[in-house]
PDB file of N, CA and C in Angstrom:
ATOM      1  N   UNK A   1      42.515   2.416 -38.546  1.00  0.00           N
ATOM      2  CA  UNK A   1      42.635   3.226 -37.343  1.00  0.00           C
ATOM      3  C   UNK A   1      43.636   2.537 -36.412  1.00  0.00           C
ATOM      4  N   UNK A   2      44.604   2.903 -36.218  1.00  0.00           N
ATOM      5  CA  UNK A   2      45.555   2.843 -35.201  1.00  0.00           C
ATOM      6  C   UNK A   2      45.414   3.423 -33.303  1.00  0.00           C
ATOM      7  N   UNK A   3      45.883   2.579 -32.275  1.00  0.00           N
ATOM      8  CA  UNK A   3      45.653   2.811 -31.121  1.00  0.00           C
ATOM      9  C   UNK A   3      46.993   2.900 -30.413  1.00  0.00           C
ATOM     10  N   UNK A   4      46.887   4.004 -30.145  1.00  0.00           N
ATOM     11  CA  UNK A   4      48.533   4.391 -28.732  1.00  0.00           C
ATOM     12  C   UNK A   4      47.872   4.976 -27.827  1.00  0.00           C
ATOM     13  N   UNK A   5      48.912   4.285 -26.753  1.00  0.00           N
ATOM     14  CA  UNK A   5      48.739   4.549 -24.996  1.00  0.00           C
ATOM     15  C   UNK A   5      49.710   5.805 -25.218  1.00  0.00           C
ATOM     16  N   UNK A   6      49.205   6.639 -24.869  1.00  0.00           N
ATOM     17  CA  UNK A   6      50.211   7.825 -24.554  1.00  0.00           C
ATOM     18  C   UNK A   6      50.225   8.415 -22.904  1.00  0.00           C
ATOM     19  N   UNK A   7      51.660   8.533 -22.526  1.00  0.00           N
ATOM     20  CA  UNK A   7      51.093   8.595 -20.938  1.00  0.00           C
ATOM     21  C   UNK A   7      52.285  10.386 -21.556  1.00  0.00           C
ATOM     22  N   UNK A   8      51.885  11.206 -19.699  1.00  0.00           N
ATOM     23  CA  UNK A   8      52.480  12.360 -19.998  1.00  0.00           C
ATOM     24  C   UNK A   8      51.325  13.689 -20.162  1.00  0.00           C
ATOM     25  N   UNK A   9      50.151  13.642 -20.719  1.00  0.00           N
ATOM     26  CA  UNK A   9      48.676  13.716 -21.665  1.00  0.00           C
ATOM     27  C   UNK A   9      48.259  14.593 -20.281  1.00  0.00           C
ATOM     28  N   UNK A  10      47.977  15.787 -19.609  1.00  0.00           N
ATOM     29  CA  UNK A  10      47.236  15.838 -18.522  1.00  0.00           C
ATOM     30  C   UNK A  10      46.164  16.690 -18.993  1.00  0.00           C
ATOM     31  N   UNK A  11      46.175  17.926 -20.231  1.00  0.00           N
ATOM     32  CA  UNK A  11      45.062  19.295 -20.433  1.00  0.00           C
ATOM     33  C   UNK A  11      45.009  18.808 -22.203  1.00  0.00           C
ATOM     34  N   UNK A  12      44.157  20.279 -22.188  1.00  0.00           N
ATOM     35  CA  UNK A  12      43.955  19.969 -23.877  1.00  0.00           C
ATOM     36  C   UNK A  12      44.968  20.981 -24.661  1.00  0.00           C
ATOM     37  N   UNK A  13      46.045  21.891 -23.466  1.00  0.00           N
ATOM     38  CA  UNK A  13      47.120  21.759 -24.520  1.00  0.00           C
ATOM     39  C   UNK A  13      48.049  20.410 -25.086  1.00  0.00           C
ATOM     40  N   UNK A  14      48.396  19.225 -24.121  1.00  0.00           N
ATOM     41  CA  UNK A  14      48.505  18.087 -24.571  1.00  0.00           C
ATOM     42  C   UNK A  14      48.009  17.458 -26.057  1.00  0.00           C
ATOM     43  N   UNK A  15      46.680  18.164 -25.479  1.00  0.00           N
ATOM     44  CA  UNK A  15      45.927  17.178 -26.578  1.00  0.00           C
ATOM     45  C   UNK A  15      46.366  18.188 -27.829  1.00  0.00           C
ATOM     46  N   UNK A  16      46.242  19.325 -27.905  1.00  0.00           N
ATOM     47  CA  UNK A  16      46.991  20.047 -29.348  1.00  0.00           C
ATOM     48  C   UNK A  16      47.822  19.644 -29.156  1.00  0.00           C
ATOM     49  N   UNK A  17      48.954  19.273 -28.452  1.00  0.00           N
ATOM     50  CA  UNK A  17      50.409  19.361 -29.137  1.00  0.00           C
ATOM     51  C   UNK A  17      50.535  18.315 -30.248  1.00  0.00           C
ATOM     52  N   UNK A  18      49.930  17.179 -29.532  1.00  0.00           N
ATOM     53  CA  UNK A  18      49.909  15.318 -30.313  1.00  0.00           C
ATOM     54  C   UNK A  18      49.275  15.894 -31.252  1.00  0.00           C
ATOM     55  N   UNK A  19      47.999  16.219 -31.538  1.00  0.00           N
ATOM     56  CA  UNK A  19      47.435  16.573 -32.702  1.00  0.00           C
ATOM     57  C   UNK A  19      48.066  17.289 -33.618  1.00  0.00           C
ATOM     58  N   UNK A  20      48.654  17.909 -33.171  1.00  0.00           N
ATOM     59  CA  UNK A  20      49.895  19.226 -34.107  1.00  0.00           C
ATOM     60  C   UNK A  20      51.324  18.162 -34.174  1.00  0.00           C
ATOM     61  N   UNK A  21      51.255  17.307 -33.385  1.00  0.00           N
ATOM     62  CA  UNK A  21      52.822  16.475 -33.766  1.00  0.00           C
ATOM     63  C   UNK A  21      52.093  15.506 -35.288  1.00  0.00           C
ATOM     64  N   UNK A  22      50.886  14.560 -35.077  1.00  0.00           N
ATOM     65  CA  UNK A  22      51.073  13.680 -36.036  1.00  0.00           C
ATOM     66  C   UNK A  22      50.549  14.145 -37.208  1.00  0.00           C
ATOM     67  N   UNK A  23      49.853  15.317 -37.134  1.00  0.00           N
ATOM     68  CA  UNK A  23      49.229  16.512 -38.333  1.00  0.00           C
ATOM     69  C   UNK A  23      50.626  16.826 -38.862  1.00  0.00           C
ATOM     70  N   UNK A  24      51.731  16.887 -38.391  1.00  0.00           N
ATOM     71  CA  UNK A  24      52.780  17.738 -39.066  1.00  0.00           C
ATOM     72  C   UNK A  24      53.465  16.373 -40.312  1.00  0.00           C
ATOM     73  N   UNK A  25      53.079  15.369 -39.834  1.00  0.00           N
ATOM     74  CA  UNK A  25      53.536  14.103 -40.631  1.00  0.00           C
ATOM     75  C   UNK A  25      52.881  13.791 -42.137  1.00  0.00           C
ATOM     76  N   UNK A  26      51.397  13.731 -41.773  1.00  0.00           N
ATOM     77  CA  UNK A  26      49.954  14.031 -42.213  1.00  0.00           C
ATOM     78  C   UNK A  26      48.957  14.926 -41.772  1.00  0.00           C
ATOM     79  N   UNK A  27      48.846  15.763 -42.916  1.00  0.00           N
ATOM     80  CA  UNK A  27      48.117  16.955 -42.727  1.00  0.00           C
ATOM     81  C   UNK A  27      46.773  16.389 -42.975  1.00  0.00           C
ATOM     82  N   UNK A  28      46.445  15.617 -43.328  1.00  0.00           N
ATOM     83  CA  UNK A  28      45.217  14.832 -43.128  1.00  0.00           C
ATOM     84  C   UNK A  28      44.598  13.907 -42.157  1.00  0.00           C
ATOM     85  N   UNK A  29      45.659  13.172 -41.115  1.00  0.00           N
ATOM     86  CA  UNK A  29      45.314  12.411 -40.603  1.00  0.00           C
ATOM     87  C   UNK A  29      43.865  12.677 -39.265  1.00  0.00           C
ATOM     88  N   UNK A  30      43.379  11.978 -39.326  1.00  0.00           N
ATOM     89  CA  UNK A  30      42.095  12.069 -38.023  1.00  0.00           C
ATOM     90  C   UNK A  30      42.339  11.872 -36.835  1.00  0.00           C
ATOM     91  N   UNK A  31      42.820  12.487 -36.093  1.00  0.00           N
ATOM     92  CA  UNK A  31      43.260  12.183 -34.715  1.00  0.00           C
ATOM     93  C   UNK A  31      42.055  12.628 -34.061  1.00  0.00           C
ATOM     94  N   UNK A  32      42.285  11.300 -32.955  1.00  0.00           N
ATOM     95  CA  UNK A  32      41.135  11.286 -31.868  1.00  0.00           C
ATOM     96  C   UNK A  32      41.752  11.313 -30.206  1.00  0.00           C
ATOM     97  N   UNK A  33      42.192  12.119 -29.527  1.00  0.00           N
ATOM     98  CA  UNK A  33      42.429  11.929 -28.088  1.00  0.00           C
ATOM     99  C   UNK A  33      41.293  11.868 -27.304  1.00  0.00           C
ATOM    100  N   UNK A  34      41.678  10.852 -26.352  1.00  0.00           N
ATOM    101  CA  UNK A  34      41.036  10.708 -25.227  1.00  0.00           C
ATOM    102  C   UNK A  34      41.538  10.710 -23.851  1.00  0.00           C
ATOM    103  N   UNK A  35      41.453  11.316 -23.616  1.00  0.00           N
ATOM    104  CA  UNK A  35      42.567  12.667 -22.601  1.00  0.00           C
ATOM    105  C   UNK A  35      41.982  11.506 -20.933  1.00  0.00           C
ATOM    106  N   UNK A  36      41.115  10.859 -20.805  1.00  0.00           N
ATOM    107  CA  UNK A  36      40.618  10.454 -19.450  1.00  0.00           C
ATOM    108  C   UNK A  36      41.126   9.155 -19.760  1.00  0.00           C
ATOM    109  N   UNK A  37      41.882   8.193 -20.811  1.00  0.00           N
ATOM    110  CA  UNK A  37      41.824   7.196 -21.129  1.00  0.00           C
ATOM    111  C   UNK A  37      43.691   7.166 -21.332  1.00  0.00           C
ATOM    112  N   UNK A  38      43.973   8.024 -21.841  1.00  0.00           N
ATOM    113  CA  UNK A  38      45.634   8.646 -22.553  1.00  0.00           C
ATOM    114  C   UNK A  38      45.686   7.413 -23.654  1.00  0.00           C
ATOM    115  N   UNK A  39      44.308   7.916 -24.497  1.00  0.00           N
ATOM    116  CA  UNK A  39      44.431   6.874 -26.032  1.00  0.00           C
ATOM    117  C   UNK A  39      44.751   7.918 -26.948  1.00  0.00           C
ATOM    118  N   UNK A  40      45.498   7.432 -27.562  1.00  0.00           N
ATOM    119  CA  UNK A  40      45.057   8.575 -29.412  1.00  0.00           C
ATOM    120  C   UNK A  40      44.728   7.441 -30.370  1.00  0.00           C
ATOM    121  N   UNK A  41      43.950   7.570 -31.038  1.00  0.00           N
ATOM    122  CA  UNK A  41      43.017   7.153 -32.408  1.00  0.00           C
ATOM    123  C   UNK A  41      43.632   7.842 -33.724  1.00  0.00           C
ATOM    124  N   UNK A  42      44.543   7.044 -34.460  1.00  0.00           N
ATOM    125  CA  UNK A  42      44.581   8.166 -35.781  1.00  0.00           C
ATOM    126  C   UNK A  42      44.273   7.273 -36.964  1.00  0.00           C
ATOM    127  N   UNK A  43      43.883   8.141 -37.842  1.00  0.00           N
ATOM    128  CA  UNK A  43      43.352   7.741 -38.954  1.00  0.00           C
ATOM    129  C   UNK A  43      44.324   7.785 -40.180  1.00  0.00           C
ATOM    130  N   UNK A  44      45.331   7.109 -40.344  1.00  0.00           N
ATOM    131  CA  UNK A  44      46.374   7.920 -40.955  1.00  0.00           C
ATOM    132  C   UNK A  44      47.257   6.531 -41.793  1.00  0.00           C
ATOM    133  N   UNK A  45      47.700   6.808 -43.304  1.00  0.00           N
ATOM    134  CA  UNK A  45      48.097   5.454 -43.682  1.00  0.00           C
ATOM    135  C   UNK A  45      49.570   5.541 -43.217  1.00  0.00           C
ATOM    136  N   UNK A  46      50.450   6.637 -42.289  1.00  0.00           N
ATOM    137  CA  UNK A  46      51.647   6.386 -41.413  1.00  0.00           C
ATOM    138  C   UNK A  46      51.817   4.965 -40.633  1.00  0.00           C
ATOM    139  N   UNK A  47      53.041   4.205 -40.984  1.00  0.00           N
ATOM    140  CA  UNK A  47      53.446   3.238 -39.989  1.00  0.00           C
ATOM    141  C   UNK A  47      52.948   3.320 -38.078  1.00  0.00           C
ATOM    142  N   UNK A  48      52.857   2.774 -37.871  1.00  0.00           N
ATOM    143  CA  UNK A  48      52.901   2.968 -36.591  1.00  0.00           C
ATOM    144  C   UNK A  48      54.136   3.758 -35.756  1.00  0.00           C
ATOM    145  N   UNK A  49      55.433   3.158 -36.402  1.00  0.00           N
ATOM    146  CA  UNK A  49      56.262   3.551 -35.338  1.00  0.00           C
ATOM    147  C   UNK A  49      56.578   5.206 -35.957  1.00  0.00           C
ATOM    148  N   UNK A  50      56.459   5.462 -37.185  1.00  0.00           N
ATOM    149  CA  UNK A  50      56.376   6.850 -37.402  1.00  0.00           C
ATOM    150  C   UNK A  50      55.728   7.818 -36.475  1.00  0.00           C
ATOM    151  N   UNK A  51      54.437   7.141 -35.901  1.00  0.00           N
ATOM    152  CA  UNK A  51      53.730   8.203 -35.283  1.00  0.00           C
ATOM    153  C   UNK A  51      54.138   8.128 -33.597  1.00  0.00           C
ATOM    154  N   UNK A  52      54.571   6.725 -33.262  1.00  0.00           N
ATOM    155  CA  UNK A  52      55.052   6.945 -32.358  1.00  0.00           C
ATOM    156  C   UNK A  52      56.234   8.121 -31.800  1.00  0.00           C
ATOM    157  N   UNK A  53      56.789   7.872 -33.192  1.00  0.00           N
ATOM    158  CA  UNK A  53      57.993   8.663 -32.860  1.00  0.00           C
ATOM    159  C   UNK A  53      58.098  10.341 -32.923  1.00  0.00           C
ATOM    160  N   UNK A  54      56.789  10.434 -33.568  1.00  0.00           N
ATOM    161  CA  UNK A  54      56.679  11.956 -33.724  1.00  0.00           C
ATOM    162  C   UNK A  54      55.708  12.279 -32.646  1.00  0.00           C
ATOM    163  N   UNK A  55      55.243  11.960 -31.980  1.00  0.00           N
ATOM    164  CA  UNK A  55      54.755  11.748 -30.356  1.00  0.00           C
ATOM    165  C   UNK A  55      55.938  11.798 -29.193  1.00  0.00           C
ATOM    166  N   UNK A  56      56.691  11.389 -29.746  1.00  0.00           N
ATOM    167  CA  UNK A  56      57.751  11.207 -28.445  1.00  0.00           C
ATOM    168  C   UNK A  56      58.465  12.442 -28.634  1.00  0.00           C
ATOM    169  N   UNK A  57      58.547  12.297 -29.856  1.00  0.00           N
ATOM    170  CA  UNK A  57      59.552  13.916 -30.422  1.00  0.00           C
ATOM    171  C   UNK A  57      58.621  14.764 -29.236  1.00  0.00           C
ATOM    172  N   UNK A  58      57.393  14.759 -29.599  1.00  0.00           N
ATOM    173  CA  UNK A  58      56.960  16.502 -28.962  1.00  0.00           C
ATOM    174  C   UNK A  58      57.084  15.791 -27.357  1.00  0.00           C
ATOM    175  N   UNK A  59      56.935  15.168 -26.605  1.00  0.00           N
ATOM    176  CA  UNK A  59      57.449  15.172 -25.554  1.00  0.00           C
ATOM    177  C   UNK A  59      56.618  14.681 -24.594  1.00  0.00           C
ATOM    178  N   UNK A  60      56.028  13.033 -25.293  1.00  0.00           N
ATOM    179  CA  UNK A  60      55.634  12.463 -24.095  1.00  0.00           C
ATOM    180  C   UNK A  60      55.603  11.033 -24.563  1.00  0.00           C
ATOM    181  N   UNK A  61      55.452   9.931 -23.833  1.00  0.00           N
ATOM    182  CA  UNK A  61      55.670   8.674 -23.993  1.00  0.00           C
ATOM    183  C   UNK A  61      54.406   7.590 -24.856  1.00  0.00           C
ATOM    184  N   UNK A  62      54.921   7.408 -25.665  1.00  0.00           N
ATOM    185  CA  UNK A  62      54.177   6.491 -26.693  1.00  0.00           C
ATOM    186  C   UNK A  62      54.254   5.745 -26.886  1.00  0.00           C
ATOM    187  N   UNK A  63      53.120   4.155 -27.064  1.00  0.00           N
ATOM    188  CA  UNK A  63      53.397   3.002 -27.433  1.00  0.00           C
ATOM    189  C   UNK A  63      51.776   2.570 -28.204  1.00  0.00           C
ATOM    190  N   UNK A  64      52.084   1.651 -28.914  1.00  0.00           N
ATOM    191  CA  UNK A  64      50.593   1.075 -29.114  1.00  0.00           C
ATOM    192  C   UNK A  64      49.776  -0.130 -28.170  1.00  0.00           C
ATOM    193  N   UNK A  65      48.688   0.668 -28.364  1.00  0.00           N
ATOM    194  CA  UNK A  65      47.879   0.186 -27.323  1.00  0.00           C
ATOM    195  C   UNK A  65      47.984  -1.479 -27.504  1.00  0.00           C
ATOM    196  N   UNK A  66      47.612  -2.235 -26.081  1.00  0.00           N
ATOM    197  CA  UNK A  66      47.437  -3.617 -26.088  1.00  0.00           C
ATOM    198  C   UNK A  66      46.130  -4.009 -27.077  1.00  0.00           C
ATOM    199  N   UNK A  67      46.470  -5.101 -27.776  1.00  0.00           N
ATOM    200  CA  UNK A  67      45.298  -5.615 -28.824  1.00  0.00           C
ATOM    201  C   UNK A  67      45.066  -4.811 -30.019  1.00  0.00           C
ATOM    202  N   UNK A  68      46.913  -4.577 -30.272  1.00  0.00           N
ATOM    203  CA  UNK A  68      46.863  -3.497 -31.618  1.00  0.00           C
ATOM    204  C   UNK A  68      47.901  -3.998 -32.754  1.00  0.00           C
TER     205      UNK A  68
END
């Protein structure tokens, strides 16, 4: 399980979009947002910076979380 700070994140269309960005990479992966926190949780054997980057693609700022 992987941890990114995602800032940008305010409703739960947010939260579909990320879910629909790192689903489009892996159609399997487990994504977990936490919309009061701006964490995502994915479950996914993608690199990290892959998912970063398909996060940023849809249009908001991504990094992995501290102690990751």
């Amino acid at each position: 399980m992987q941890t990114f700070k995602v800032d940008g994140m305010t409703c739960g269309g947010c939260v579909g979009a990320v879910t629909r960005a790192v689903q489009s990479l892996d159609k399997d992966a487990k994504v977990d947002v936490d919309l009061a926190s701006h964490t995502v949780k994915v479950d996914s054997p993608l690199p990290a910076v892959q998912i970063i980057d398909v996060i940023t693609t849809a249009g908001f700022e991504a990094r992995t979380a501290p102690g990751e």
